[in-house]
N, C-alpha and C. Protein backbone atom coordinates (compact mmCIF):
# COMPACT_ATOMS: atom_id res chain seq x y z
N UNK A 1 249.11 -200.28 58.57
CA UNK A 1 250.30 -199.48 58.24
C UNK A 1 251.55 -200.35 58.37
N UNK A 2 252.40 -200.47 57.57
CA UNK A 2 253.03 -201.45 57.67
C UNK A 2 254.57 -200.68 57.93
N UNK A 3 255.30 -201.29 58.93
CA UNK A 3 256.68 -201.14 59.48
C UNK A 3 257.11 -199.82 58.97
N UNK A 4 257.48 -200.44 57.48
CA UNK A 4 258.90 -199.27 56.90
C UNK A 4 257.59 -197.98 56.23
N UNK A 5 256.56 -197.72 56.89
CA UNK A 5 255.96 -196.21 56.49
C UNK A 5 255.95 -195.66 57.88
N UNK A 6 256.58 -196.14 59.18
CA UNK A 6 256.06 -195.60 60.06
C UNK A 6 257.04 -194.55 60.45
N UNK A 7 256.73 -193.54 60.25
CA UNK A 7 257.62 -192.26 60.50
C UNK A 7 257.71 -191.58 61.73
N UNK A 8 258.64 -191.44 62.65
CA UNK A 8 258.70 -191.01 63.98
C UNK A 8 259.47 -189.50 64.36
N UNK A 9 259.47 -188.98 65.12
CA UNK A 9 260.18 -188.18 65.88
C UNK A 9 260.35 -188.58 67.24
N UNK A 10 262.07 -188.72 67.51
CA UNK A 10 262.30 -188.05 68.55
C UNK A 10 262.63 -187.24 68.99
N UNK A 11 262.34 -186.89 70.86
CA UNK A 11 262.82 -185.79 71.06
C UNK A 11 263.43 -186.12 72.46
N UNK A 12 263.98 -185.92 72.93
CA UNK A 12 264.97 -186.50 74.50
C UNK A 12 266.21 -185.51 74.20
N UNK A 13 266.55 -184.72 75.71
CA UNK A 13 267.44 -183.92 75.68
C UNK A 13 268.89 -184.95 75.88
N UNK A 14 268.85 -186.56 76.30
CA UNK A 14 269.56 -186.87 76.66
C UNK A 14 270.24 -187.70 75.43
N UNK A 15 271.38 -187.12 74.83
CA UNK A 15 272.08 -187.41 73.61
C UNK A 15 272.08 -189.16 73.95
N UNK A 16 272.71 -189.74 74.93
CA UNK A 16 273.32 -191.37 74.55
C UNK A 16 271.87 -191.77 74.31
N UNK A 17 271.10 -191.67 75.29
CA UNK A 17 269.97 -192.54 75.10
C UNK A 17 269.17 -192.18 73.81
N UNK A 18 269.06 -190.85 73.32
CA UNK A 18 268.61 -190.16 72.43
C UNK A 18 269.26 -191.42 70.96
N UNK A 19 270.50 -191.33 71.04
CA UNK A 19 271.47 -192.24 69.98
C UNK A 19 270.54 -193.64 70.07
N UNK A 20 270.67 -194.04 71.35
CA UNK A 20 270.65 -196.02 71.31
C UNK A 20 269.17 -196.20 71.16
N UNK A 21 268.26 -195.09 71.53
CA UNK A 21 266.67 -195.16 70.74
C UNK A 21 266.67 -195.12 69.52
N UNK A 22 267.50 -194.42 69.08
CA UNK A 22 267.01 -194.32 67.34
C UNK A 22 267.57 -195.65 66.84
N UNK A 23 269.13 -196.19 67.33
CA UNK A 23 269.14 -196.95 66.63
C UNK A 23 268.38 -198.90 66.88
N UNK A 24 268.11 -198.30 67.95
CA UNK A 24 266.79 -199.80 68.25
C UNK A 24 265.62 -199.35 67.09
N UNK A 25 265.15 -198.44 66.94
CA UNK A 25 263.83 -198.35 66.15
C UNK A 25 264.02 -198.47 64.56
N UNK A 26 265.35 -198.20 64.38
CA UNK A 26 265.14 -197.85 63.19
C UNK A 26 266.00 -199.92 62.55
N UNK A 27 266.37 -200.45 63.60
CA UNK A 27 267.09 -201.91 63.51
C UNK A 27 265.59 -202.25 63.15
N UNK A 28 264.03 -201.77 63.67
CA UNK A 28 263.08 -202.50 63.14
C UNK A 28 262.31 -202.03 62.50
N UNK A 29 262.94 -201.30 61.48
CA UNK A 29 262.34 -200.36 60.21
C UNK A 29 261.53 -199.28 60.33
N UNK A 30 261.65 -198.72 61.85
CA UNK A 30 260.73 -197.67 62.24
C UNK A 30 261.93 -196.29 61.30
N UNK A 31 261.04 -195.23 60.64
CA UNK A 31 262.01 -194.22 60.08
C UNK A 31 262.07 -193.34 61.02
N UNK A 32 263.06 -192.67 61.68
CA UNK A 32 263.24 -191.53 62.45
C UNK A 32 263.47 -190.48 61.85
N UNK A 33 262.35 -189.73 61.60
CA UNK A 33 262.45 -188.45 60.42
C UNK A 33 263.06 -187.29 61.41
N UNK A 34 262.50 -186.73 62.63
CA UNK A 34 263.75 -185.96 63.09
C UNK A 34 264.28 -186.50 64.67
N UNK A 35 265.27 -186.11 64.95
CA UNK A 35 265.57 -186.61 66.22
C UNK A 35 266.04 -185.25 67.12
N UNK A 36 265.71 -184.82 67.78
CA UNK A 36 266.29 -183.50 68.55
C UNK A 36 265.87 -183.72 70.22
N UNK A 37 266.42 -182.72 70.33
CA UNK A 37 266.89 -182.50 71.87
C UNK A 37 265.82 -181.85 72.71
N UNK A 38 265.26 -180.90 72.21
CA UNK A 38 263.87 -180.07 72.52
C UNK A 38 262.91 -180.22 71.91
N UNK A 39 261.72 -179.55 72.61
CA UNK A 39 260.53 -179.51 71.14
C UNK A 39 260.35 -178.26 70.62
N UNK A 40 260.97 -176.85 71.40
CA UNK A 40 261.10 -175.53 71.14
C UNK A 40 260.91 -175.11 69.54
N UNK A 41 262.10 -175.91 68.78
CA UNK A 41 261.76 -175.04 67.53
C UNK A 41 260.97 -175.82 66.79
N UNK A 42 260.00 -177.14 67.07
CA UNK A 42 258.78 -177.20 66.26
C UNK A 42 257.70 -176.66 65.91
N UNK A 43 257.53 -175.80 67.00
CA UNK A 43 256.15 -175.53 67.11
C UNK A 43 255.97 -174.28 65.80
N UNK A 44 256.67 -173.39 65.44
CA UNK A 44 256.56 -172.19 64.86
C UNK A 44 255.36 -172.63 63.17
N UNK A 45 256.50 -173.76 62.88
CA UNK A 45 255.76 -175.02 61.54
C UNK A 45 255.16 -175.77 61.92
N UNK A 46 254.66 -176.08 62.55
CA UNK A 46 254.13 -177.67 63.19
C UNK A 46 252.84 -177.69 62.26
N UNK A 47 251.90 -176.67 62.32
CA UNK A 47 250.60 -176.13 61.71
C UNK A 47 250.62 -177.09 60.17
N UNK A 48 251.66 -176.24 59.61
CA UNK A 48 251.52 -176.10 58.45
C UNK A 48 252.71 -177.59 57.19
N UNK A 49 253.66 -177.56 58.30
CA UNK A 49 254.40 -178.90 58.04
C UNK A 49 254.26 -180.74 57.77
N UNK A 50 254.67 -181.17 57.55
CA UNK A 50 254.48 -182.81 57.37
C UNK A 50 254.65 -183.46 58.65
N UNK A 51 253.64 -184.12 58.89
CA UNK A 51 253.72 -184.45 60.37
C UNK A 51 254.20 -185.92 60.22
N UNK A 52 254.72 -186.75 61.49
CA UNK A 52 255.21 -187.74 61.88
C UNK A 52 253.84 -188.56 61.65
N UNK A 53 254.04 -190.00 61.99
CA UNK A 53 253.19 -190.69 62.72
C UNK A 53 252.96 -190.95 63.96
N UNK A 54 253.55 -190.49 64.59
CA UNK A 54 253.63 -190.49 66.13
C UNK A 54 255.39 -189.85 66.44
N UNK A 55 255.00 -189.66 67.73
CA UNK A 55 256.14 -188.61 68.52
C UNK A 55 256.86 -189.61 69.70
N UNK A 56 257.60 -189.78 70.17
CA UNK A 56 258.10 -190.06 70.98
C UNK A 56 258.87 -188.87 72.05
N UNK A 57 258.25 -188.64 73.25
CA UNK A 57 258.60 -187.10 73.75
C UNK A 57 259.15 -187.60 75.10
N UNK A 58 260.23 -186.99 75.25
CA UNK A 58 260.82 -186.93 76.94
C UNK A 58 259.68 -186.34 77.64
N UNK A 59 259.96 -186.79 79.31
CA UNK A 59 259.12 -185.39 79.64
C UNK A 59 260.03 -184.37 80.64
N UNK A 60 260.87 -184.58 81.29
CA UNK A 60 261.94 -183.69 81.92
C UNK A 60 262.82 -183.24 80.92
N UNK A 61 262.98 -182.07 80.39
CA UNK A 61 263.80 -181.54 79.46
C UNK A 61 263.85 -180.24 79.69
N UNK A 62 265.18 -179.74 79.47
CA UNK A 62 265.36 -177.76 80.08
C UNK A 62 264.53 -176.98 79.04
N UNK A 63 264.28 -175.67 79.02
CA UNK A 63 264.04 -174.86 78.40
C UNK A 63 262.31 -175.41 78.08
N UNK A 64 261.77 -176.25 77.88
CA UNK A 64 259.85 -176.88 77.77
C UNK A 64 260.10 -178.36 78.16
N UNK A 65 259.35 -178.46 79.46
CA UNK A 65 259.25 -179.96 79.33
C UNK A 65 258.45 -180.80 78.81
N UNK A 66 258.34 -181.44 78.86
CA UNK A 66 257.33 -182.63 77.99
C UNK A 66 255.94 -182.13 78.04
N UNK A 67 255.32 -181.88 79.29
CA UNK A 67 254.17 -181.78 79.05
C UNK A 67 253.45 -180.73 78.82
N UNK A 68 254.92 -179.46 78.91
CA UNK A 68 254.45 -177.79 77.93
C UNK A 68 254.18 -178.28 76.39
N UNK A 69 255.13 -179.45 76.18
CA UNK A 69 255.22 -179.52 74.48
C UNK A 69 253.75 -180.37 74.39
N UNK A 70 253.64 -181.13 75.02
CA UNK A 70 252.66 -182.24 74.34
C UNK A 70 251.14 -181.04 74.96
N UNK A 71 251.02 -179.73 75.40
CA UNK A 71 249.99 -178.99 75.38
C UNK A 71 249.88 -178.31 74.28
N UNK A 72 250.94 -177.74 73.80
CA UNK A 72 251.59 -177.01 72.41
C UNK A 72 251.09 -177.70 71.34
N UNK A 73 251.52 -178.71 71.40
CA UNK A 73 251.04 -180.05 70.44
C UNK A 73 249.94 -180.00 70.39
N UNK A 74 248.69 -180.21 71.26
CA UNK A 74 247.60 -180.79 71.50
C UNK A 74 246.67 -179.31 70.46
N UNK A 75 247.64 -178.17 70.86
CA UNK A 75 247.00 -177.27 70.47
C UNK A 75 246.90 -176.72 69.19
N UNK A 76 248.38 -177.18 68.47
CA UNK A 76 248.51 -176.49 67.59
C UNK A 76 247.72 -177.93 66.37
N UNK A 77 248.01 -178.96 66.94
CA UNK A 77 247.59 -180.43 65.87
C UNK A 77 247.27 -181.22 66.79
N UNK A 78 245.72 -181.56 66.70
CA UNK A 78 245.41 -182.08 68.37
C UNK A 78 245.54 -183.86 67.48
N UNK A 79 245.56 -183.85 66.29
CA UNK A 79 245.81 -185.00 65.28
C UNK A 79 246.96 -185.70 65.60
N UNK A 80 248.08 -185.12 66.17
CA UNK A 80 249.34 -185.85 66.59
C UNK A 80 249.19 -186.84 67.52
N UNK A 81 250.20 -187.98 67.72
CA UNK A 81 250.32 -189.40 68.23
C UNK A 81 251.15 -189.15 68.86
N UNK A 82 251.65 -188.85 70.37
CA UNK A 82 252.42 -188.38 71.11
C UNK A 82 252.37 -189.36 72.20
N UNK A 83 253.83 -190.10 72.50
CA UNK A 83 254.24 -191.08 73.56
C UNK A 83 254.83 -190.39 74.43
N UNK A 84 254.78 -190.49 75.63
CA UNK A 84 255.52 -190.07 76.29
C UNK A 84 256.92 -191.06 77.25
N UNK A 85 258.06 -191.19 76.43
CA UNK A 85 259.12 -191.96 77.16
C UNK A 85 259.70 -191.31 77.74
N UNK A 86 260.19 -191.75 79.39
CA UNK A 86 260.37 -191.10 80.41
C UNK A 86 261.29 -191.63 81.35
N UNK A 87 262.12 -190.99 82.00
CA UNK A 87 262.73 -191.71 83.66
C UNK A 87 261.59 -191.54 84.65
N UNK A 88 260.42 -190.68 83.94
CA UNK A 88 259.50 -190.30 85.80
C UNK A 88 258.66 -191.24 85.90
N UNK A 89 258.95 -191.96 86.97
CA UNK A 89 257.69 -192.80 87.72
C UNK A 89 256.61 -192.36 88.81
N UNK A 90 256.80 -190.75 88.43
CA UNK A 90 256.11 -190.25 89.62
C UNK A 90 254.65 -190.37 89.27
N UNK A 91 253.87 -190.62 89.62
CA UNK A 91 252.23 -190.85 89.53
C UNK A 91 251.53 -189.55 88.61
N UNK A 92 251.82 -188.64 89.52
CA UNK A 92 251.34 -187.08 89.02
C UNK A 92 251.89 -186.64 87.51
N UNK A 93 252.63 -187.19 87.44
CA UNK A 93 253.06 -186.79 85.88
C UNK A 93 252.90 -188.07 84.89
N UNK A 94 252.28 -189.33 85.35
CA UNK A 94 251.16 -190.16 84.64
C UNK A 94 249.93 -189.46 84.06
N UNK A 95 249.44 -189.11 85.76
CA UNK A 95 248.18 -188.75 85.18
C UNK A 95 248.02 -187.26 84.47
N UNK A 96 249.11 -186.58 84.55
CA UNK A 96 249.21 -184.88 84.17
C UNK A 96 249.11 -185.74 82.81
N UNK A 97 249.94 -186.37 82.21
CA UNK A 97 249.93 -186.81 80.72
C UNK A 97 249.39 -187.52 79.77
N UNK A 98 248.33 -188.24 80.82
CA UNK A 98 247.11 -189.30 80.35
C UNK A 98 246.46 -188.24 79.77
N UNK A 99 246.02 -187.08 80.99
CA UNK A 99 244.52 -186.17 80.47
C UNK A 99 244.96 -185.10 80.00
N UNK A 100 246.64 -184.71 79.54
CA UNK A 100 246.53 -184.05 78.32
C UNK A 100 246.75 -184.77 76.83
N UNK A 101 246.57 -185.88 77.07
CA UNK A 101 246.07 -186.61 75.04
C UNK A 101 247.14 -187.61 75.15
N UNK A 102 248.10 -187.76 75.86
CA UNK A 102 249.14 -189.03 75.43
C UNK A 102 248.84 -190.52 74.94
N UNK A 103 249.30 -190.68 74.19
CA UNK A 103 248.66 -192.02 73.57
C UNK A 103 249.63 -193.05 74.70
N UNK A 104 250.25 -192.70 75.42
CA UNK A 104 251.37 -193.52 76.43
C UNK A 104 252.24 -192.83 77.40
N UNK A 105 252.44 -193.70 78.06
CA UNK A 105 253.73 -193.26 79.31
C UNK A 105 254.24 -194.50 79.49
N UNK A 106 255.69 -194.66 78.72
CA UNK A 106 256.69 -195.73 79.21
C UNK A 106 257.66 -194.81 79.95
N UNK A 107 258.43 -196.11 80.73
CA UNK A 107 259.41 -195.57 81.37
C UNK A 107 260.61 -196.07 80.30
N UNK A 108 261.74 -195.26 80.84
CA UNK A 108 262.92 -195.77 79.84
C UNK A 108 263.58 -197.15 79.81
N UNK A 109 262.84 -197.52 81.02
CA UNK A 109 263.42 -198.98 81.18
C UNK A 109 262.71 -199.89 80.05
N UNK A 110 261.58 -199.21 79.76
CA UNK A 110 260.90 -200.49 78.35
C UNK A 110 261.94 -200.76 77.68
N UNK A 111 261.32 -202.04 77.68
CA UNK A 111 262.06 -203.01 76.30
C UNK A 111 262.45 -203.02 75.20
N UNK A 112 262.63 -202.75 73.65
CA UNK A 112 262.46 -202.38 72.41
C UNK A 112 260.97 -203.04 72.17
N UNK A 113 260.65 -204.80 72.55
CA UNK A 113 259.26 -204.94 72.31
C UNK A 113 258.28 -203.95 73.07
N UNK A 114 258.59 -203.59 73.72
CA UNK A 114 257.47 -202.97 74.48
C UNK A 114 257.63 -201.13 74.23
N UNK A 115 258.11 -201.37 73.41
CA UNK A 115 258.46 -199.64 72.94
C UNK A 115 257.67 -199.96 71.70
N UNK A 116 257.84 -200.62 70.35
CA UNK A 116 257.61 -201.19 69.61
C UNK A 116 255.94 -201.29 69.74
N UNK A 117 255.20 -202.08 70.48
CA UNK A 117 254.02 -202.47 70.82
C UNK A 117 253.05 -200.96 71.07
N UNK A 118 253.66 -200.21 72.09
CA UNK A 118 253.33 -198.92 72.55
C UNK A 118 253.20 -198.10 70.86
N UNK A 119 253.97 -198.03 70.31
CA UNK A 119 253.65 -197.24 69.19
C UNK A 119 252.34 -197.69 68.10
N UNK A 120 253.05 -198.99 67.79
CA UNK A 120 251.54 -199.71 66.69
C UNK A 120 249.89 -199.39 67.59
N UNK A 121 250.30 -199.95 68.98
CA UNK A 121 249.01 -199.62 69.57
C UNK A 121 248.41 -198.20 69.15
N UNK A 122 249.67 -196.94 69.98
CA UNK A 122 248.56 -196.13 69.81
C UNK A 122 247.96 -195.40 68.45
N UNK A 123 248.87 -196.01 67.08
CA UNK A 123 248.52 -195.87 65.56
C UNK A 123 247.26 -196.45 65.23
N UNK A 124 246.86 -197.36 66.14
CA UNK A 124 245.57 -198.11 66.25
C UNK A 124 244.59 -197.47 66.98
N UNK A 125 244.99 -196.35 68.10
CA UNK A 125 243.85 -195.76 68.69
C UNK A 125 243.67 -196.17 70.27
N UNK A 126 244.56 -196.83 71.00
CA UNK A 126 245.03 -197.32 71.90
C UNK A 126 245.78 -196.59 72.26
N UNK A 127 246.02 -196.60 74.15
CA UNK A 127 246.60 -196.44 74.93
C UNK A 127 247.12 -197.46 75.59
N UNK A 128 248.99 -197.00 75.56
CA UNK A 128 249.56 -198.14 76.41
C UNK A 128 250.18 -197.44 77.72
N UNK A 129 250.38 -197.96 79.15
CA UNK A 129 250.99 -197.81 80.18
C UNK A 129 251.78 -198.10 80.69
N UNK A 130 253.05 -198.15 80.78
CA UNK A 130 253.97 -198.98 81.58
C UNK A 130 253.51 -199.94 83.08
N UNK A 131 253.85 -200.56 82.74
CA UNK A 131 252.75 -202.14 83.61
C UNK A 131 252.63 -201.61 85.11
N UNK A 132 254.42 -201.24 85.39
CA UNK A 132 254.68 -200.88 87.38
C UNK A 132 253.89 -199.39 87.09
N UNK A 133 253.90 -198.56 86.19
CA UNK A 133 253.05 -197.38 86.60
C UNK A 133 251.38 -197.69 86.44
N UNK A 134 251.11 -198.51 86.00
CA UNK A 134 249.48 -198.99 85.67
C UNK A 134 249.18 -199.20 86.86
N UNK A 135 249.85 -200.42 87.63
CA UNK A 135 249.38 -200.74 89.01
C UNK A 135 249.41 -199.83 90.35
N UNK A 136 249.93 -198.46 89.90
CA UNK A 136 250.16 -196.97 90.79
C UNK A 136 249.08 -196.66 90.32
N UNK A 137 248.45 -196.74 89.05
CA UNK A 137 246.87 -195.76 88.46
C UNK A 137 246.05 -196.72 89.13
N UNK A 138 245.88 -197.79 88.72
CA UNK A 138 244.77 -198.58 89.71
C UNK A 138 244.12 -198.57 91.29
N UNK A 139 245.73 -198.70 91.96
CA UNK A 139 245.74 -198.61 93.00
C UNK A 139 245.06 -197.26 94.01
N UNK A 140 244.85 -196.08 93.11
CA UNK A 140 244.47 -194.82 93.30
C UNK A 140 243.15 -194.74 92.55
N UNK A 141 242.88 -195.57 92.00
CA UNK A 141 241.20 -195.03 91.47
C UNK A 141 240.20 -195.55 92.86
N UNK A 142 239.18 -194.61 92.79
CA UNK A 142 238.63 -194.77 94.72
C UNK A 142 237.52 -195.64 94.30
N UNK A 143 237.61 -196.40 95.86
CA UNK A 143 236.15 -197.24 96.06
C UNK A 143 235.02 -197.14 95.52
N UNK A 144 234.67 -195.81 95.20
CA UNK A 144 233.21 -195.40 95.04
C UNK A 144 232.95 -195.72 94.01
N UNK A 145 234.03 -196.34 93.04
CA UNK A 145 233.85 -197.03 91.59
C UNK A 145 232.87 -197.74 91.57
N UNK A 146 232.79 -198.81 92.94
CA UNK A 146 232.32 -200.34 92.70
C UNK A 146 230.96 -200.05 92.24
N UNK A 147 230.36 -199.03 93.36
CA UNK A 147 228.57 -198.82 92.45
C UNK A 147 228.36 -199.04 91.58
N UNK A 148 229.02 -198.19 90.58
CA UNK A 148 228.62 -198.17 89.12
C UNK A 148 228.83 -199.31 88.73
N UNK A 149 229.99 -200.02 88.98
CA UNK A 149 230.64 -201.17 88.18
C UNK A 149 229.40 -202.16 88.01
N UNK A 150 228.42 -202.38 88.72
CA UNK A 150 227.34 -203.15 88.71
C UNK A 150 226.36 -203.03 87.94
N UNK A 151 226.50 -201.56 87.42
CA UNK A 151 225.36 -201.25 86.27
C UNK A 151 225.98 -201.44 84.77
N UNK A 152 226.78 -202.06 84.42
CA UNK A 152 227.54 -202.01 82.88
C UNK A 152 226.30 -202.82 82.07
N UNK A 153 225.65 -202.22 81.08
CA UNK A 153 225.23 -202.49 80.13
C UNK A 153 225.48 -203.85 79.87
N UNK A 154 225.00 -205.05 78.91
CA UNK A 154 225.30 -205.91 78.19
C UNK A 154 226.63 -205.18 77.08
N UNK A 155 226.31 -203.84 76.18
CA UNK A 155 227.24 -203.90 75.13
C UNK A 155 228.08 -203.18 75.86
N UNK A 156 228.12 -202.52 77.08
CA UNK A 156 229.35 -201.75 77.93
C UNK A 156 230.03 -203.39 78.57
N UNK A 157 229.36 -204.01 78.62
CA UNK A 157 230.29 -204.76 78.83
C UNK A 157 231.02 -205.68 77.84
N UNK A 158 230.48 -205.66 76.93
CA UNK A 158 231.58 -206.50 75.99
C UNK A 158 231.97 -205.38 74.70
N UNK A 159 232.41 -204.12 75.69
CA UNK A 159 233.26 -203.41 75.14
C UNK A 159 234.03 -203.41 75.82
N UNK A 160 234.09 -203.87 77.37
CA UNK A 160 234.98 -204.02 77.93
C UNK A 160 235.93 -205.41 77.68
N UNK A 161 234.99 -206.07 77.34
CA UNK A 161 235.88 -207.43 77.18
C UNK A 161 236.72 -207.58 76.41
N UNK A 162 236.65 -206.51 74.79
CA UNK A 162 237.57 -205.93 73.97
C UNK A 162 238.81 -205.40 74.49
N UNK A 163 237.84 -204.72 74.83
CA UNK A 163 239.03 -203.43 75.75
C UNK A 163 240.43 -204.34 76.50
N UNK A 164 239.98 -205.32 77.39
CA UNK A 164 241.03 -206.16 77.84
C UNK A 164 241.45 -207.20 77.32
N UNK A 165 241.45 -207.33 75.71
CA UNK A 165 242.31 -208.22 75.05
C UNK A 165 242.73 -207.19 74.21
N UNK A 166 242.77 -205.64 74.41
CA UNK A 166 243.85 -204.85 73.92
C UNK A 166 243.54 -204.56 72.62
N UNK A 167 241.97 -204.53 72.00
CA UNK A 167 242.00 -204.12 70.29
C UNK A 167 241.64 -202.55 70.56
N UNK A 168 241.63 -201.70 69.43
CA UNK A 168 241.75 -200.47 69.11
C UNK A 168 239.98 -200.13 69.23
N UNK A 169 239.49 -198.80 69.39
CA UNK A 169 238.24 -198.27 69.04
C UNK A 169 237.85 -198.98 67.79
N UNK A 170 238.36 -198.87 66.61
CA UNK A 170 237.83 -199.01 65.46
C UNK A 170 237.68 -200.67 65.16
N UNK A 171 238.73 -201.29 65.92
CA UNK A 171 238.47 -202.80 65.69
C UNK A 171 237.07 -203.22 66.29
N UNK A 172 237.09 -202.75 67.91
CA UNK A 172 235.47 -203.46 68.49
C UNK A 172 234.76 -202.56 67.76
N UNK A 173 234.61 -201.63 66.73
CA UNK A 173 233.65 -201.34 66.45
C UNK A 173 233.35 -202.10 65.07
N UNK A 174 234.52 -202.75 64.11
CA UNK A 174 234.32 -203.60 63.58
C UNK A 174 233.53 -204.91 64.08
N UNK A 175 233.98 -205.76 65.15
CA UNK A 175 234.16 -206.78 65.66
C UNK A 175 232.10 -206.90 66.28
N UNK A 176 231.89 -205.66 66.90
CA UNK A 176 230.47 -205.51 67.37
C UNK A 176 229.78 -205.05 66.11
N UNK A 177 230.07 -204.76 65.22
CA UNK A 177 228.97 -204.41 63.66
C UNK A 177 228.79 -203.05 64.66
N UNK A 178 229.24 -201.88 65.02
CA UNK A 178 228.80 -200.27 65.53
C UNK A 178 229.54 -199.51 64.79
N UNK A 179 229.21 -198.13 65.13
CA UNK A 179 229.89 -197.10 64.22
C UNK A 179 230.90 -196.96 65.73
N UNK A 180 231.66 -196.08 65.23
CA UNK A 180 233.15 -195.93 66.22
C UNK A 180 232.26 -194.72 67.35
N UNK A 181 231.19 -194.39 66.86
CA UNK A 181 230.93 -192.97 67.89
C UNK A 181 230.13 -193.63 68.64
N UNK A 182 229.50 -195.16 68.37
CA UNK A 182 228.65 -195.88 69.33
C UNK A 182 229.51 -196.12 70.18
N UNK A 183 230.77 -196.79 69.80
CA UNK A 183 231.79 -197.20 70.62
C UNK A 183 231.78 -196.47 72.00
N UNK A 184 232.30 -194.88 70.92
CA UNK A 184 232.93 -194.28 72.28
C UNK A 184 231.94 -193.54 73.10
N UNK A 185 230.73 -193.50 72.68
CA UNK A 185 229.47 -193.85 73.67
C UNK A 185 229.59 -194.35 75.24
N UNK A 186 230.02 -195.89 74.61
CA UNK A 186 230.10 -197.21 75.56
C UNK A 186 231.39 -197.02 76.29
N UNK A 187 232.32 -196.09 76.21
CA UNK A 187 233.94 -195.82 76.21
C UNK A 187 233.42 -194.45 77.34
N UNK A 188 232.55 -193.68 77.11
CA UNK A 188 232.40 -193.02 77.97
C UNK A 188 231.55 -193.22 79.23
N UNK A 189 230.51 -194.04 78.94
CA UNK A 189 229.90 -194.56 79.84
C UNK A 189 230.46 -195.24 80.75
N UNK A 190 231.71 -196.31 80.60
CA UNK A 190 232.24 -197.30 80.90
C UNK A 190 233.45 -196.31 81.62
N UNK A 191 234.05 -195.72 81.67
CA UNK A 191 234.72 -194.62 82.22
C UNK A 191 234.24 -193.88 83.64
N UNK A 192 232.86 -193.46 83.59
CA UNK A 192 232.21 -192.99 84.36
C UNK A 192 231.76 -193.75 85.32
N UNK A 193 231.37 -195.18 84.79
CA UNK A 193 230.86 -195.89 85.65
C UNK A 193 231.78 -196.72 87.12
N UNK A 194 233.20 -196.62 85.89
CA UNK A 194 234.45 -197.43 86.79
C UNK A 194 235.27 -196.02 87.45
N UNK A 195 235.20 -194.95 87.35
CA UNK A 195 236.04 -193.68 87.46
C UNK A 195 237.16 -194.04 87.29
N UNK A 196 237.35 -194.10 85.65
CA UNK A 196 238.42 -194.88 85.59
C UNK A 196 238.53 -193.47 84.02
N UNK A 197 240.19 -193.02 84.49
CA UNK A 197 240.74 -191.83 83.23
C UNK A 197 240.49 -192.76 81.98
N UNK A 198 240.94 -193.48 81.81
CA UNK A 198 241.58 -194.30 80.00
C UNK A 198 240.91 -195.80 79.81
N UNK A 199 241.01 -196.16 78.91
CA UNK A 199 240.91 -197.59 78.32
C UNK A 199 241.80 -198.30 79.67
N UNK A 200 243.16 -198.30 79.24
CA UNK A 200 244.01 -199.11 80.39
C UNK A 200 243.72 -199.15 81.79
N UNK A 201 243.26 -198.04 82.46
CA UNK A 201 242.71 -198.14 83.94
C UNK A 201 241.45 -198.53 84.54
N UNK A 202 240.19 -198.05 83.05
CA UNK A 202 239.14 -198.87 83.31
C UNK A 202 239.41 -200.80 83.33
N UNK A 203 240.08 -200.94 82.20
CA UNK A 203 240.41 -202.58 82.18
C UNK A 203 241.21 -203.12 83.38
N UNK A 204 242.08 -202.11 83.94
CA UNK A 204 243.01 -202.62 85.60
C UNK A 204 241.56 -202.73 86.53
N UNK A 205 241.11 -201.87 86.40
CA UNK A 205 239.70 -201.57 87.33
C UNK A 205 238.72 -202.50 87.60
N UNK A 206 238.31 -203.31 86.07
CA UNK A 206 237.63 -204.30 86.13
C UNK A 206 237.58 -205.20 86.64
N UNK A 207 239.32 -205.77 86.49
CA UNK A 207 240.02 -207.03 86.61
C UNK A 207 239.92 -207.11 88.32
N UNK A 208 240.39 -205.97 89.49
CA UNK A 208 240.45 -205.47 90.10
C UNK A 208 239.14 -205.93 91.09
N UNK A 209 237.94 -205.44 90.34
CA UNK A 209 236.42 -205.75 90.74
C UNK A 209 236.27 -206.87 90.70
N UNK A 210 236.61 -207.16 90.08
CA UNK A 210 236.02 -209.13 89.53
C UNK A 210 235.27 -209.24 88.60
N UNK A 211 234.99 -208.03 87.82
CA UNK A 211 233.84 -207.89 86.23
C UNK A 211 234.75 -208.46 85.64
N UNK A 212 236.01 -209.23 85.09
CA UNK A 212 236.61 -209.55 84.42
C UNK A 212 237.40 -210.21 85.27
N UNK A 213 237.52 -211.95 84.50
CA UNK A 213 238.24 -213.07 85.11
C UNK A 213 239.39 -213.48 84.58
């Protein structure tokens, strides 16, 4: 998908920053088809309307916060690409937003590259994390991981090895000659084995263990 088709929404109740996001994204040909303050009056059309390519969603906002909308979302078009950019570094509202579908959680401090990166990724099928909140998810996945970690398959493991040079489902499933549902086979297995929520925390997890050098 190339740059100038990538169509966005934002939504951030906070007007300046709301302004100096759009105009970083759109300085790198990202289109900002709507920009608003809430997610309240999407939902009524959302069904039946032209959807974005991905969302960019606050998550503290009056009247629905982020993660009423991105349930709304999940429900009404579970097909949507929903980031979540944020001031919260609180842990609990990481993981509240990992395991309702977020393709991300940056903080507002990201970069434009790293805002930038976060989106193509998750258009690819990827999950990105903000790095200081990754090492809060790691740090909290429990011991009892290590067991499993010892049983990874030959192809669970060099789905992991994918996994931590950052390509998409559909690429290692290119890259290994599999269908994408073998993949996520090996994506679920590999999850279970590390008790690890996502792609990004199983790969902190690994690194962590020493399955990956």
């Amino acid at each position: 998908m190339s740059m100038e088709l990538i169509r966005l929404w934002v939504i951030d109740d906070h007007a300046g920053f709301r302004r100096d996001l759009v105009r970083v994204l759109e300085r790198r040909g990202f289109v900002c088809e709507k920009v608003l303050s809430s997610a309240r009056g999407l939902f009524s059309g959302l069904s039946a309307g032209s959807l974005p390519d991905a969302i960019l969603l606050d998550l503290r906002m009056p009247q629905i916060s982020g993660l009423e909308a991105l349930d709304e979302f999940r429900r009404l078009r579970p097909d949507l690409t929903v980031i979540l950019l944020t001031a919260s570094d609180d842990e609990a509202d990481l993981l509240a937003g990992l395991r309702k579908g977020a393709a991300g959680y940056l903080l507002k401090t990201s970069t434009p590259d790293e805002i930038e990166s976060a989106i193509r990724r998750a258009l690819s099928g990827g999950v990105t994390v903000d790095p200081d909140m990754n090492r809060q998810l790691v740090d909290k996945l429990p011991a009892e991981a290590e067991d499993g970690a010892g049983s990874l398959s030959p192809k669970e493991f060099e789905v992991l090895r994918h996994l931590a040079d950052g390509k998409p489902t559909k690429r290692i499933a290119a890259d290994m000659e599999l269908s994408v549902h073998t993949i996520d086979s090996h994506l679920r297995n590999l999850y279970r084995k590390l008790d690890a929520p996502n792609q990004s925390a199983a790969v902190a997890r690994a690194f962590r263990l020493g399955i990956l050098q």
